[in-house]
C-alpha atoms as a PDB file:
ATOM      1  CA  UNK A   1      27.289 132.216 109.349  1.00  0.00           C
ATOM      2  CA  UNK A   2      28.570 129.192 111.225  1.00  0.00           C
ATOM      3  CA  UNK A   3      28.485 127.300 108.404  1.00  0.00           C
ATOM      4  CA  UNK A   4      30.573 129.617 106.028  1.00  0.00           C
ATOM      5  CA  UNK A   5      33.079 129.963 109.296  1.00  0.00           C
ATOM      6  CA  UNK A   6      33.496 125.726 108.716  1.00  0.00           C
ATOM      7  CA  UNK A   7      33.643 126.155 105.542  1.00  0.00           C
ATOM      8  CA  UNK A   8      36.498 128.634 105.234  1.00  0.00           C
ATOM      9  CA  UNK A   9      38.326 126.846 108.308  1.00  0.00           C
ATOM     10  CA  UNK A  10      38.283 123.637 106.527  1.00  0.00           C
ATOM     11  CA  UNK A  11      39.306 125.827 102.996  1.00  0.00           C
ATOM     12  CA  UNK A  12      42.211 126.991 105.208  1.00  0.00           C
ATOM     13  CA  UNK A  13      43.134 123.043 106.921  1.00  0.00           C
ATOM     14  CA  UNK A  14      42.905 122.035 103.441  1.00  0.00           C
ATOM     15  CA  UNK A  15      45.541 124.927 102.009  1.00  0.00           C
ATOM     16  CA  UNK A  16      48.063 124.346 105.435  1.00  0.00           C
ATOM     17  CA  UNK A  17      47.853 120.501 104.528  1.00  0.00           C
ATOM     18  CA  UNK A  18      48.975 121.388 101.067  1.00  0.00           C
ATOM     19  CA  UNK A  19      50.905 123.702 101.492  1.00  0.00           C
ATOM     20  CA  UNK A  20      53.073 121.141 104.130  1.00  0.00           C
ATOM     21  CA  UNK A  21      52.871 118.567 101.836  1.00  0.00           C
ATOM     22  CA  UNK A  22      54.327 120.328  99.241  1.00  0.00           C
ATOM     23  CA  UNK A  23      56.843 121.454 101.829  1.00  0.00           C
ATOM     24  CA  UNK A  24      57.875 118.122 102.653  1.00  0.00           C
ATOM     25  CA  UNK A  25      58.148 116.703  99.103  1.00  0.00           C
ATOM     26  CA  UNK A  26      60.421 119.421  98.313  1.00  0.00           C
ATOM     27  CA  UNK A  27      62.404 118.960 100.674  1.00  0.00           C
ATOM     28  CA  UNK A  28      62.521 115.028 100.243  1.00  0.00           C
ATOM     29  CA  UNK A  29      63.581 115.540  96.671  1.00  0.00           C
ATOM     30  CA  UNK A  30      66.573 118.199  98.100  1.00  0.00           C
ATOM     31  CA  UNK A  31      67.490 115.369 100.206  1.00  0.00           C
ATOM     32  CA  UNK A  32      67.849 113.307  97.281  1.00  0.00           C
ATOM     33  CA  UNK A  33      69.751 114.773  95.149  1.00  0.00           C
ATOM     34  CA  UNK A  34      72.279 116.071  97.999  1.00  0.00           C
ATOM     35  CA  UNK A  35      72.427 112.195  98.557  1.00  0.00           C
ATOM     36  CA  UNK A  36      73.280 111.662  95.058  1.00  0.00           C
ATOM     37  CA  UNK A  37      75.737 114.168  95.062  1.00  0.00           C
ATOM     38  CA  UNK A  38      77.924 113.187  98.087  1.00  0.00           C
ATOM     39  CA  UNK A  39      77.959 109.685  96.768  1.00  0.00           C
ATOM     40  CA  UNK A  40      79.181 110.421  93.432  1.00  0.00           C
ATOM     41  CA  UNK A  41      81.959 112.346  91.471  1.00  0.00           C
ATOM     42  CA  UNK A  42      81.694 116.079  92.035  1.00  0.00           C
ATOM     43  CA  UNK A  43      79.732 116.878  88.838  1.00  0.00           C
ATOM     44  CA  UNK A  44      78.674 120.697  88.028  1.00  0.00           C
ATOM     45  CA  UNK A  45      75.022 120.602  88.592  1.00  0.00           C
ATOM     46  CA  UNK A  46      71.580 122.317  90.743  1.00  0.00           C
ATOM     47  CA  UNK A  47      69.420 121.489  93.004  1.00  0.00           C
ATOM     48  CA  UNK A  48      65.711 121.815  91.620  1.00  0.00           C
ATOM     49  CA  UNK A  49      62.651 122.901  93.246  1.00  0.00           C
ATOM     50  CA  UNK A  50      59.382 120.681  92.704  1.00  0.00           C
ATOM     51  CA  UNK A  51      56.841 123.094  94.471  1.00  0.00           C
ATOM     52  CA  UNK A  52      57.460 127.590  94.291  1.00  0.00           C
ATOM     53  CA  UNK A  53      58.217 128.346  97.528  1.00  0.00           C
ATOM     54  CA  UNK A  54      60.102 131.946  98.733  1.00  0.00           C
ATOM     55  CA  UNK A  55      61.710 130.616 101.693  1.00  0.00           C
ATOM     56  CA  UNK A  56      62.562 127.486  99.981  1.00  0.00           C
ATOM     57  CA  UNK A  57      64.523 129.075  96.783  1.00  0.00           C
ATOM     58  CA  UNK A  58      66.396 131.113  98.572  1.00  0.00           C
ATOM     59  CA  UNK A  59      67.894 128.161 100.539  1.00  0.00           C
ATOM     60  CA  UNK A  60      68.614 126.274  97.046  1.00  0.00           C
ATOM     61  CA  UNK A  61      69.989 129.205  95.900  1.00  0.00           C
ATOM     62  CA  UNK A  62      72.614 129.550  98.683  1.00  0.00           C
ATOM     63  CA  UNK A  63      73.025 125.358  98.350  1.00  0.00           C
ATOM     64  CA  UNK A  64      73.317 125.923  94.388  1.00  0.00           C
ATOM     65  CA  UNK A  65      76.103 128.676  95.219  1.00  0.00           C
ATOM     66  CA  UNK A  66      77.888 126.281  97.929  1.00  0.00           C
ATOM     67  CA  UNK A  67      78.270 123.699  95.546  1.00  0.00           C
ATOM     68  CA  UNK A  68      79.393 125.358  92.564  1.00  0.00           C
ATOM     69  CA  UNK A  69      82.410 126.953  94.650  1.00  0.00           C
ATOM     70  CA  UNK A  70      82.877 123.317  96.161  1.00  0.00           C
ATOM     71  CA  UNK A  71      82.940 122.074  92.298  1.00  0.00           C
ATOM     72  CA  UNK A  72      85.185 124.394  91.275  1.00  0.00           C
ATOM     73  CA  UNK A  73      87.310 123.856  94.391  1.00  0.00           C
ATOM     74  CA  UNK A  74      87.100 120.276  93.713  1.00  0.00           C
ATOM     75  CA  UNK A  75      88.133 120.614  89.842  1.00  0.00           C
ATOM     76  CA  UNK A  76      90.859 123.394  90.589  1.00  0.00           C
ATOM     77  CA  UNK A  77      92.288 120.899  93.619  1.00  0.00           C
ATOM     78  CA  UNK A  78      92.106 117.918  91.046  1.00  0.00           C
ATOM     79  CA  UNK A  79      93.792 119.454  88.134  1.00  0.00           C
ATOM     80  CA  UNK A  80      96.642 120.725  90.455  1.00  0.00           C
ATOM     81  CA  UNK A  81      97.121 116.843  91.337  1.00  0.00           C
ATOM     82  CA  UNK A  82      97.095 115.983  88.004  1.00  0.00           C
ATOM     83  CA  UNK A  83      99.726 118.449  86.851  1.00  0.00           C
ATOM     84  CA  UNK A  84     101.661 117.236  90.300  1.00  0.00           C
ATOM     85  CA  UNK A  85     101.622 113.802  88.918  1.00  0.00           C
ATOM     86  CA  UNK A  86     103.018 114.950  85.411  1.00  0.00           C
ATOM     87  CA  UNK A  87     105.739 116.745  86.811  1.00  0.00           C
ATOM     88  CA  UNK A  88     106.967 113.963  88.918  1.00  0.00           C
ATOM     89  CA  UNK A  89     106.224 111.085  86.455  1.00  0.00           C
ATOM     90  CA  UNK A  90     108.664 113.559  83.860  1.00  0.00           C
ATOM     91  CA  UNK A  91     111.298 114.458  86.543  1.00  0.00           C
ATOM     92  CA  UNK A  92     111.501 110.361  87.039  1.00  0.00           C
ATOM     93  CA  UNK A  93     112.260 109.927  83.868  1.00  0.00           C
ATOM     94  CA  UNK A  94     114.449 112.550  83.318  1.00  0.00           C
ATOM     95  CA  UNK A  95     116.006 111.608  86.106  1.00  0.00           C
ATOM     96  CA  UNK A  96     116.304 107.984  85.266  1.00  0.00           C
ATOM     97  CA  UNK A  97     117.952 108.553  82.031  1.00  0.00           C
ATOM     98  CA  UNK A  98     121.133 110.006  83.202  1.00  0.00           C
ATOM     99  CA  UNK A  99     121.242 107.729  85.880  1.00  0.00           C
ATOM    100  CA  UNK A 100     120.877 104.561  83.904  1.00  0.00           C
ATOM    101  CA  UNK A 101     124.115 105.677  82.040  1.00  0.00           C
ATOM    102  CA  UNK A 102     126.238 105.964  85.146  1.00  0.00           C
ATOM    103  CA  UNK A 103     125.192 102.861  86.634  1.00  0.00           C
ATOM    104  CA  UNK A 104     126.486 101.458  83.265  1.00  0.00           C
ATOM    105  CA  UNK A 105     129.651 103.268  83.439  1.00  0.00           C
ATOM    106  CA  UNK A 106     130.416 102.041  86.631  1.00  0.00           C
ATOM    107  CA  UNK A 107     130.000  98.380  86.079  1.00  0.00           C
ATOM    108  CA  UNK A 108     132.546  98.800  83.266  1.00  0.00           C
ATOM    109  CA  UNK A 109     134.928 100.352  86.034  1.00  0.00           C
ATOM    110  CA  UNK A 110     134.559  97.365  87.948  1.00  0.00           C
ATOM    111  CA  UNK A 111     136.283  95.580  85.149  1.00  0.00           C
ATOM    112  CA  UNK A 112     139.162  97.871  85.179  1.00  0.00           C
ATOM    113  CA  UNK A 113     142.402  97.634  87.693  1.00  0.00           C
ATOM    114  CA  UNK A 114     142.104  99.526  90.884  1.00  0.00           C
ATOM    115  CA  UNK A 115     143.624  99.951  94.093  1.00  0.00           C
ATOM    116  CA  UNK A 116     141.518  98.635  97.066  1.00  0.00           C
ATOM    117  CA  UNK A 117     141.014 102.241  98.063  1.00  0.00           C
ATOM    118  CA  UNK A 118     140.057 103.421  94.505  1.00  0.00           C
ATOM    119  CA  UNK A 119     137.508  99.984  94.699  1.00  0.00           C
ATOM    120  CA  UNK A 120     136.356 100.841  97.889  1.00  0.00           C
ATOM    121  CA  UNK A 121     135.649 104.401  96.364  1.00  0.00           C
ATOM    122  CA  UNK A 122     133.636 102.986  93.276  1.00  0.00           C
ATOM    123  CA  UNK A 123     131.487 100.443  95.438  1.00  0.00           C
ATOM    124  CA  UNK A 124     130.360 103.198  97.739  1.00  0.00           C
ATOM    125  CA  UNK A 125     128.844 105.375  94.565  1.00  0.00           C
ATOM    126  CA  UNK A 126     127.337 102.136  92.993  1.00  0.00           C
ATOM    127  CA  UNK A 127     125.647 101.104  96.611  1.00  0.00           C
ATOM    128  CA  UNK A 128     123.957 104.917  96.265  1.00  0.00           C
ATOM    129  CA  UNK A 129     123.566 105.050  92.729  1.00  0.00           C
ATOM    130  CA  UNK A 130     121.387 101.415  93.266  1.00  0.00           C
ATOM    131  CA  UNK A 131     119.725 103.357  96.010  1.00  0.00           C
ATOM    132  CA  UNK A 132     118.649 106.164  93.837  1.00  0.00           C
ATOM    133  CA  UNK A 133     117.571 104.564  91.119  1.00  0.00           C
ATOM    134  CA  UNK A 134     115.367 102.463  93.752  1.00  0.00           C
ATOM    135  CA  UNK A 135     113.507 105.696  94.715  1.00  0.00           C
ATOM    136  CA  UNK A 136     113.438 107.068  91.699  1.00  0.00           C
ATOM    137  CA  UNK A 137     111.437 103.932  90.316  1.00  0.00           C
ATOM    138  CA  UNK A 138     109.278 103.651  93.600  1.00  0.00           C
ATOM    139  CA  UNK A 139     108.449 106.994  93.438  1.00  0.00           C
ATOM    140  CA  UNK A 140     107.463 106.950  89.512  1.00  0.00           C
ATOM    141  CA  UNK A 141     105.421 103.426  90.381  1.00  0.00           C
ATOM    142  CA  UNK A 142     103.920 105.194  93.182  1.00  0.00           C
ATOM    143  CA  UNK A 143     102.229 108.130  90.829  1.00  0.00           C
ATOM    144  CA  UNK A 144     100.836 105.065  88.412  1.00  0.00           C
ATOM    145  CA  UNK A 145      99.155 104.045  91.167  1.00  0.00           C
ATOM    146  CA  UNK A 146      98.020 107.198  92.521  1.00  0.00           C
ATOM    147  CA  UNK A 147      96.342 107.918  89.480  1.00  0.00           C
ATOM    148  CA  UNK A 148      94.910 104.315  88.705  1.00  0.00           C
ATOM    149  CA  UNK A 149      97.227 104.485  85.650  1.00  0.00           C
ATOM    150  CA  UNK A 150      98.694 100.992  86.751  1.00  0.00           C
ATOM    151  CA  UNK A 151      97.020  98.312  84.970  1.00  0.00           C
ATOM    152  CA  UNK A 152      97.427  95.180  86.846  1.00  0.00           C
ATOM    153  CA  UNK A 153      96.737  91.360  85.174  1.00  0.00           C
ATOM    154  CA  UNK A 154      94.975  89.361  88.006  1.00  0.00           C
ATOM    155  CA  UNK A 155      94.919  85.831  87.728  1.00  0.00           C
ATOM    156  CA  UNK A 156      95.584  82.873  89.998  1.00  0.00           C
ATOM    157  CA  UNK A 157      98.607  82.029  91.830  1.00  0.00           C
ATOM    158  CA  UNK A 158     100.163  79.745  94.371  1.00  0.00           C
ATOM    159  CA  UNK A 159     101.105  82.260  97.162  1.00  0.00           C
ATOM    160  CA  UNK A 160     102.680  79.496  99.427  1.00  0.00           C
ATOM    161  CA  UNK A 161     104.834  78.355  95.970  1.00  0.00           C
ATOM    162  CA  UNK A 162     105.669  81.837  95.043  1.00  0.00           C
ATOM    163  CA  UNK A 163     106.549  83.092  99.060  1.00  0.00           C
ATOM    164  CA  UNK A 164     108.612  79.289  99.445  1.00  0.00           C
ATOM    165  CA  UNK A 165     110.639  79.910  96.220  1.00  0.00           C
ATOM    166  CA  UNK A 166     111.645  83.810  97.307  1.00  0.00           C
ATOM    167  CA  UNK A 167     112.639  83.203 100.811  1.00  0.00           C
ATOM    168  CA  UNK A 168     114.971  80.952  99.134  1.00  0.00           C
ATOM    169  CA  UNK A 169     116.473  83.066  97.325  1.00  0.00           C
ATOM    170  CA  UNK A 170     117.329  85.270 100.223  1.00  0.00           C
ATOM    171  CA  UNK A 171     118.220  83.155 102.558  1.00  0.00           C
ATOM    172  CA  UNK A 172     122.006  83.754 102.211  1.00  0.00           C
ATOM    173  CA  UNK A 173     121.023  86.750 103.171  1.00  0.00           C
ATOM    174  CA  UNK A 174     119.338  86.554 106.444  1.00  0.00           C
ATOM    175  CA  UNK A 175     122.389  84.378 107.154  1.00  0.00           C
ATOM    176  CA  UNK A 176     124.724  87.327 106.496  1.00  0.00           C
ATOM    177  CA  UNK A 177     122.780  89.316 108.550  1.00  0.00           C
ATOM    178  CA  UNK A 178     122.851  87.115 111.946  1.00  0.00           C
ATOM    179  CA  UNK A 179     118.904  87.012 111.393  1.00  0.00           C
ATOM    180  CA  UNK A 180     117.183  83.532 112.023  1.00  0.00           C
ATOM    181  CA  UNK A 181     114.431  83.328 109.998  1.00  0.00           C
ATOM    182  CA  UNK A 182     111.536  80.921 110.978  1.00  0.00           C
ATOM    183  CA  UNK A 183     109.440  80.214 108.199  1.00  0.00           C
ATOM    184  CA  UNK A 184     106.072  79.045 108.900  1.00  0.00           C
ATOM    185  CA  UNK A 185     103.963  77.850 105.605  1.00  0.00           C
ATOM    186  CA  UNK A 186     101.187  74.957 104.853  1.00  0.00           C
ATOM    187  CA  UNK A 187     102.163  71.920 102.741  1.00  0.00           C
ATOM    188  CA  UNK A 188      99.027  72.359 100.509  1.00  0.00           C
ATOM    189  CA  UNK A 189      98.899  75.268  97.715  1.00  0.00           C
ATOM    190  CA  UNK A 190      97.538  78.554  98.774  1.00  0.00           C
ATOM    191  CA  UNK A 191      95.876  79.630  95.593  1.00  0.00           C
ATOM    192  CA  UNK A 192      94.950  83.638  95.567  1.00  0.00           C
ATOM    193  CA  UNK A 193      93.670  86.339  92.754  1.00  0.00           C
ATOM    194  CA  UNK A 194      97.060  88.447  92.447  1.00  0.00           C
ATOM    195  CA  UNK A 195      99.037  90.417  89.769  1.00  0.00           C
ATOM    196  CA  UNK A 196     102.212  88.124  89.178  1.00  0.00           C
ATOM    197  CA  UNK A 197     104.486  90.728  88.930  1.00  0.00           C
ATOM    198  CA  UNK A 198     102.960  93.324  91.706  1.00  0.00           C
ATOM    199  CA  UNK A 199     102.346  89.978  94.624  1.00  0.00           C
ATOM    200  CA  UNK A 200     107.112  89.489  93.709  1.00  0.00           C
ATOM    201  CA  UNK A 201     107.040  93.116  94.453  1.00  0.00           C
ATOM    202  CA  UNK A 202     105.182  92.834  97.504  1.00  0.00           C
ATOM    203  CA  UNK A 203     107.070  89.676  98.585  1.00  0.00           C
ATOM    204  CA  UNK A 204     110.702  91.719  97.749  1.00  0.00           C
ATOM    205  CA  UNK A 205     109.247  94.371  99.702  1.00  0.00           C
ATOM    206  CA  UNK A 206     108.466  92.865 102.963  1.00  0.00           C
ATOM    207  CA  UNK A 207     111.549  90.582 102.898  1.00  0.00           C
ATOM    208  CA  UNK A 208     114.152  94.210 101.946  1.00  0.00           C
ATOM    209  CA  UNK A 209     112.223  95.510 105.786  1.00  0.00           C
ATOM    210  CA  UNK A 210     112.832  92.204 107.110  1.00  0.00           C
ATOM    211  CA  UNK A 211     116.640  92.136 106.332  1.00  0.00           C
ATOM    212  CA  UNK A 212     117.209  96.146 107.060  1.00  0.00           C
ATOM    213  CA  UNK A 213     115.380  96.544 110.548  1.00  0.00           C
ATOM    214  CA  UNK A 214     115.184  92.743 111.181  1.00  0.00           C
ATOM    215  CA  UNK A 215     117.537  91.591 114.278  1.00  0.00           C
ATOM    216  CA  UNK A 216     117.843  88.439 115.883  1.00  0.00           C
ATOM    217  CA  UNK A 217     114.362  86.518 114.676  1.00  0.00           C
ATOM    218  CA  UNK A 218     111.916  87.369 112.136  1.00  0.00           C
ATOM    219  CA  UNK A 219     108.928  84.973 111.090  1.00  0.00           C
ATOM    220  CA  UNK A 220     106.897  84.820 108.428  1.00  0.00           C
ATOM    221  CA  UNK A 221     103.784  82.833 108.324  1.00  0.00           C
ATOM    222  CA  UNK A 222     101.140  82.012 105.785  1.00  0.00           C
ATOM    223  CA  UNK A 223      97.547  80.933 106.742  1.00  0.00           C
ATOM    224  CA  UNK A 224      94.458  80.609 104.549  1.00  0.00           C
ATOM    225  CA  UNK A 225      90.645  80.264 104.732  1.00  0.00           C
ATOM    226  CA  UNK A 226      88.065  79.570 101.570  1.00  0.00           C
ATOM    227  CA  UNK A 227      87.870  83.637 101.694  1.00  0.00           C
ATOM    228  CA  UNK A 228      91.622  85.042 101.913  1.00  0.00           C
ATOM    229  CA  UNK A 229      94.975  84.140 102.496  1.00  0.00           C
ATOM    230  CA  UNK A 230      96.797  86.113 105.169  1.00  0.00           C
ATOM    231  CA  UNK A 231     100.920  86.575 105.365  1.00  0.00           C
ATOM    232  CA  UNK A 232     102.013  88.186 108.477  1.00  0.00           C
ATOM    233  CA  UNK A 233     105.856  89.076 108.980  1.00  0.00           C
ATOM    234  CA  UNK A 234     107.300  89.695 112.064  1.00  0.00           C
ATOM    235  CA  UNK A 235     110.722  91.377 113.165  1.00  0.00           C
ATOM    236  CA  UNK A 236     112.103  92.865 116.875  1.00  0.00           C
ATOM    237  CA  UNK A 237     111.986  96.265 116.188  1.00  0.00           C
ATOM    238  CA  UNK A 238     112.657  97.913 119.716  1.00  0.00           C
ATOM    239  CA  UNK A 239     113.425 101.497 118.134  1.00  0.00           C
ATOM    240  CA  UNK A 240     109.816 101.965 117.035  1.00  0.00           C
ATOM    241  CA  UNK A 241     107.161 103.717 118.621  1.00  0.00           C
ATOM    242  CA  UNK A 242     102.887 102.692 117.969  1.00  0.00           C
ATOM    243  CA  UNK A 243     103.209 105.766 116.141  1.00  0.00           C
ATOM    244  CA  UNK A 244     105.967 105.476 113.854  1.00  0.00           C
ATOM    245  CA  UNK A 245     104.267 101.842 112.943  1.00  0.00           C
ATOM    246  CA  UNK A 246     100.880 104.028 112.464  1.00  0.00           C
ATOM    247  CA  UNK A 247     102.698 105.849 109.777  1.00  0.00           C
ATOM    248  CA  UNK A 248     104.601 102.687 108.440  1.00  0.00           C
ATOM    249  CA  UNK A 249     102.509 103.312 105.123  1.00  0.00           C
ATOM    250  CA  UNK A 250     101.984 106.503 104.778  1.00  0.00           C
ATOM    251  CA  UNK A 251     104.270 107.924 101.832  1.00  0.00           C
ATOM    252  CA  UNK A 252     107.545 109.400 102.003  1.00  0.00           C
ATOM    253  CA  UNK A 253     107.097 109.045 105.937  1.00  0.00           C
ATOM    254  CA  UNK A 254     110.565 107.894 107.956  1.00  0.00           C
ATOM    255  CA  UNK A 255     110.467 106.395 110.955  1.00  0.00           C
ATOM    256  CA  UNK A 256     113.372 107.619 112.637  1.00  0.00           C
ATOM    257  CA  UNK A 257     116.574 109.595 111.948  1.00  0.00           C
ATOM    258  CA  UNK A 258     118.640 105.760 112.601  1.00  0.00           C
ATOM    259  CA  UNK A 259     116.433 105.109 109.654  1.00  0.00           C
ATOM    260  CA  UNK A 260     116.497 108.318 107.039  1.00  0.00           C
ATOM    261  CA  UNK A 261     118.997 107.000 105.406  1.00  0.00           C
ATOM    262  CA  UNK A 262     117.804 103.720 104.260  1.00  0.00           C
ATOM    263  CA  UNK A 263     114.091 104.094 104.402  1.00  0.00           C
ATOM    264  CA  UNK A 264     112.683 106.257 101.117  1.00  0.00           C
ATOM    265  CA  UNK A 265     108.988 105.534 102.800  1.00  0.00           C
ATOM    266  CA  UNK A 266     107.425 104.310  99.256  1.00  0.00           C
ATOM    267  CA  UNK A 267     108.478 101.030  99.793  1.00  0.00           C
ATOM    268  CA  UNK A 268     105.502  99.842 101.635  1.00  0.00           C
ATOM    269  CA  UNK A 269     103.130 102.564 100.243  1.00  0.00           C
ATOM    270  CA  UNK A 270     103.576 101.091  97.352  1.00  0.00           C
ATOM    271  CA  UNK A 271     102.776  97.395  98.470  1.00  0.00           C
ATOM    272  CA  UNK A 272      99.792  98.682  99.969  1.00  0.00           C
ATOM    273  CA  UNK A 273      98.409 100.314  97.254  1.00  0.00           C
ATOM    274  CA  UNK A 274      99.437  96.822  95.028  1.00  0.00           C
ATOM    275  CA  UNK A 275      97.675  94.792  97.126  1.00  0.00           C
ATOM    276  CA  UNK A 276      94.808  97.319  97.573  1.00  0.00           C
ATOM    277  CA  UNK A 277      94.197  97.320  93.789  1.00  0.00           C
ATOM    278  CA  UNK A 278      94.035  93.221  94.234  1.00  0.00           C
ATOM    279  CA  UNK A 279      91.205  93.135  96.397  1.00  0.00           C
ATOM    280  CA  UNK A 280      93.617  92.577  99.415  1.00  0.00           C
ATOM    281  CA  UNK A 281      94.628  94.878 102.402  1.00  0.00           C
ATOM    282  CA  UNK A 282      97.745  95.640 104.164  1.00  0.00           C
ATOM    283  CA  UNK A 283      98.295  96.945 107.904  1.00  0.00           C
ATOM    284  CA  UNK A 284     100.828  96.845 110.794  1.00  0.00           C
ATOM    285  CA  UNK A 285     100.944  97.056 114.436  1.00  0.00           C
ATOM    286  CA  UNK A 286     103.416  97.238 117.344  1.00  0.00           C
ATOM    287  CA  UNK A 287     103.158  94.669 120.301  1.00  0.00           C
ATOM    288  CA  UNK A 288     105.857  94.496 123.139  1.00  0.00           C
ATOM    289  CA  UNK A 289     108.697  95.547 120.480  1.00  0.00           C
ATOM    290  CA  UNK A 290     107.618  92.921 117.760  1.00  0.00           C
ATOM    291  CA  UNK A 291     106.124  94.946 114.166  1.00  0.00           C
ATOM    292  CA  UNK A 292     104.413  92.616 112.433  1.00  0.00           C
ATOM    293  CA  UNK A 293     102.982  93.437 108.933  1.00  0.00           C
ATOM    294  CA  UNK A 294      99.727  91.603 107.507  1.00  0.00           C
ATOM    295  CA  UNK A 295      98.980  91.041 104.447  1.00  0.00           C
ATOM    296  CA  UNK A 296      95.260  89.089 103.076  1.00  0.00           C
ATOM    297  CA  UNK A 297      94.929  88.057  99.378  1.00  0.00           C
ATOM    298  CA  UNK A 298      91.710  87.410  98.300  1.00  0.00           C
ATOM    299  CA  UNK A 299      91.309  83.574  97.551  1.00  0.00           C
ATOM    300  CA  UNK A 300      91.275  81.888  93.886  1.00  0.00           C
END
């Protein structure tokens, strides 16, 4: 009798061991695949089972049933974005069109005699129609590269050649504007992986912030090591707050109501996201009234 009483206790170890085992490797594999799930794109799929177990189906049934709704959530949300993106990237160029046209008409008005009033009058609707037709292209660049549609050629460039040549070119300017700029770049060639045309728009971009909320002194400096090259620029900028420069890149943020009507808040969004899609990174901070913006290529 004692003997069969082992024997059936050791039957029932033996079943409990089993039974835990197969416990744990089902669960192990749910593990997995949730892991493999939350790392990739939402994809329409279920969970699987490797053992029958009551308890254990019914709780990848309810998981199978969460993540179909979060799929369809996910696709629904996506497509919406999508049709968001159309919409804009067709208003833009609807709206372009028109606008083209009148900035055309008015240059040929420019030829024509007018009074100083009438010339003052025509100036004024150029300075806005310029403006427009800046946010109207920031905003349709800003889509692109929302949706990856941007396709950027990355090869090597001399940033300090390229950043030299442009602050050049503005600094009549800075002049104009009472601002003193102090340039700070090395003599040898900073060489970095950049999009030719995106790393100008960066440059214009940083400079156009530099010249509209620049006063006094702004500085721009240019430093490298055998991993990245980093610009910073720097500006007084006593009528931000650490949160407004928190939100510097965030899109179609202003930082003020001094500012609303200058600042479409793409301009630097859409540096950001350039230099993101080079490898690089973009960020600002607020110390003591001084914004300074910095930029790091990745090096050639």
């Amino acid at each position: 009798m004692l003997i069969l009483l082992c024997i059936f206790l050791g039957l029932s170890a033996l079943f409990v061991i089993l039974k835990l085992h197969g416990l744990h490797k089902a669960l192990k594999k749910l593990t997995a695949e949730l892991r493999e799930i939350n790392q990739d794109e939402p994809v329409h799929r279920h969970l699987q089972l490797p053992v029958p177990d009551r308890e254990l189906e019914l709780f990848a049934e309810e998981l199978n049933r969460y993540l179909s709704c979060s799929f369809d959530r996910s696709f629904a949300q996506k497509k919406r974005e999508q049709d968001v993106r159309r919409e804009i990237t067709n208003i833009s160029h609807d709206l372009r069109t028109p606008l083209t046209s009148i900035l055309g008409y008015l240059e040929l008005l420019e030829d024509s005699p007018l009074s100083p009033e009438q010339q003052e009058y025509l100036e004024i609707i150029h300075n806005r129609s310029s403006h427009l037709n800046t946010l109207i292209s920031q905003l349709y660049e800003y889509v692109r590269l929302e949706s990856r549609e941007l396709k950027l050629n990355i090869e090597t460039l001399d940033l300090r050649l390229l950043l030299q040549e442009h602050l050049l070119s503005f600094y009549q300017e800075f002049e104009a504007k009472g601002i003193s700029l102090i340039p700070q770049l090395p003599k040898e060639p900073v060489l970095v992986r950049a999009d030719s045309d995106a790393l100008m728009r960066i440059l214009h971009n940083l400079t156009s912030n530099l010249l509209k909320y620049g006063a006094g002194t702004a500085a721009v400096s240019l430093t490298s090591t055998p991993k990245e090259a980093i610009l910073t620029c720097s500006n007084q900028a006593s009528d931000l707050t650490e949160d407004n420069a928190a939100h510097l890149f965030d899109p179609f943020y202003t930082a003020d109501n001094a500012r609303t009507t200058q600042k479409s808040g793409l301009g630097m969004t859409v540096s950001r996201l350039l230099l993101e899609q080079m490898g690089g990174s973009m960020d600002a901070h607020l110390e003591n009234g001084i914004l300074t913006i910095t930029c790091r290529w990745v090096a050639a």
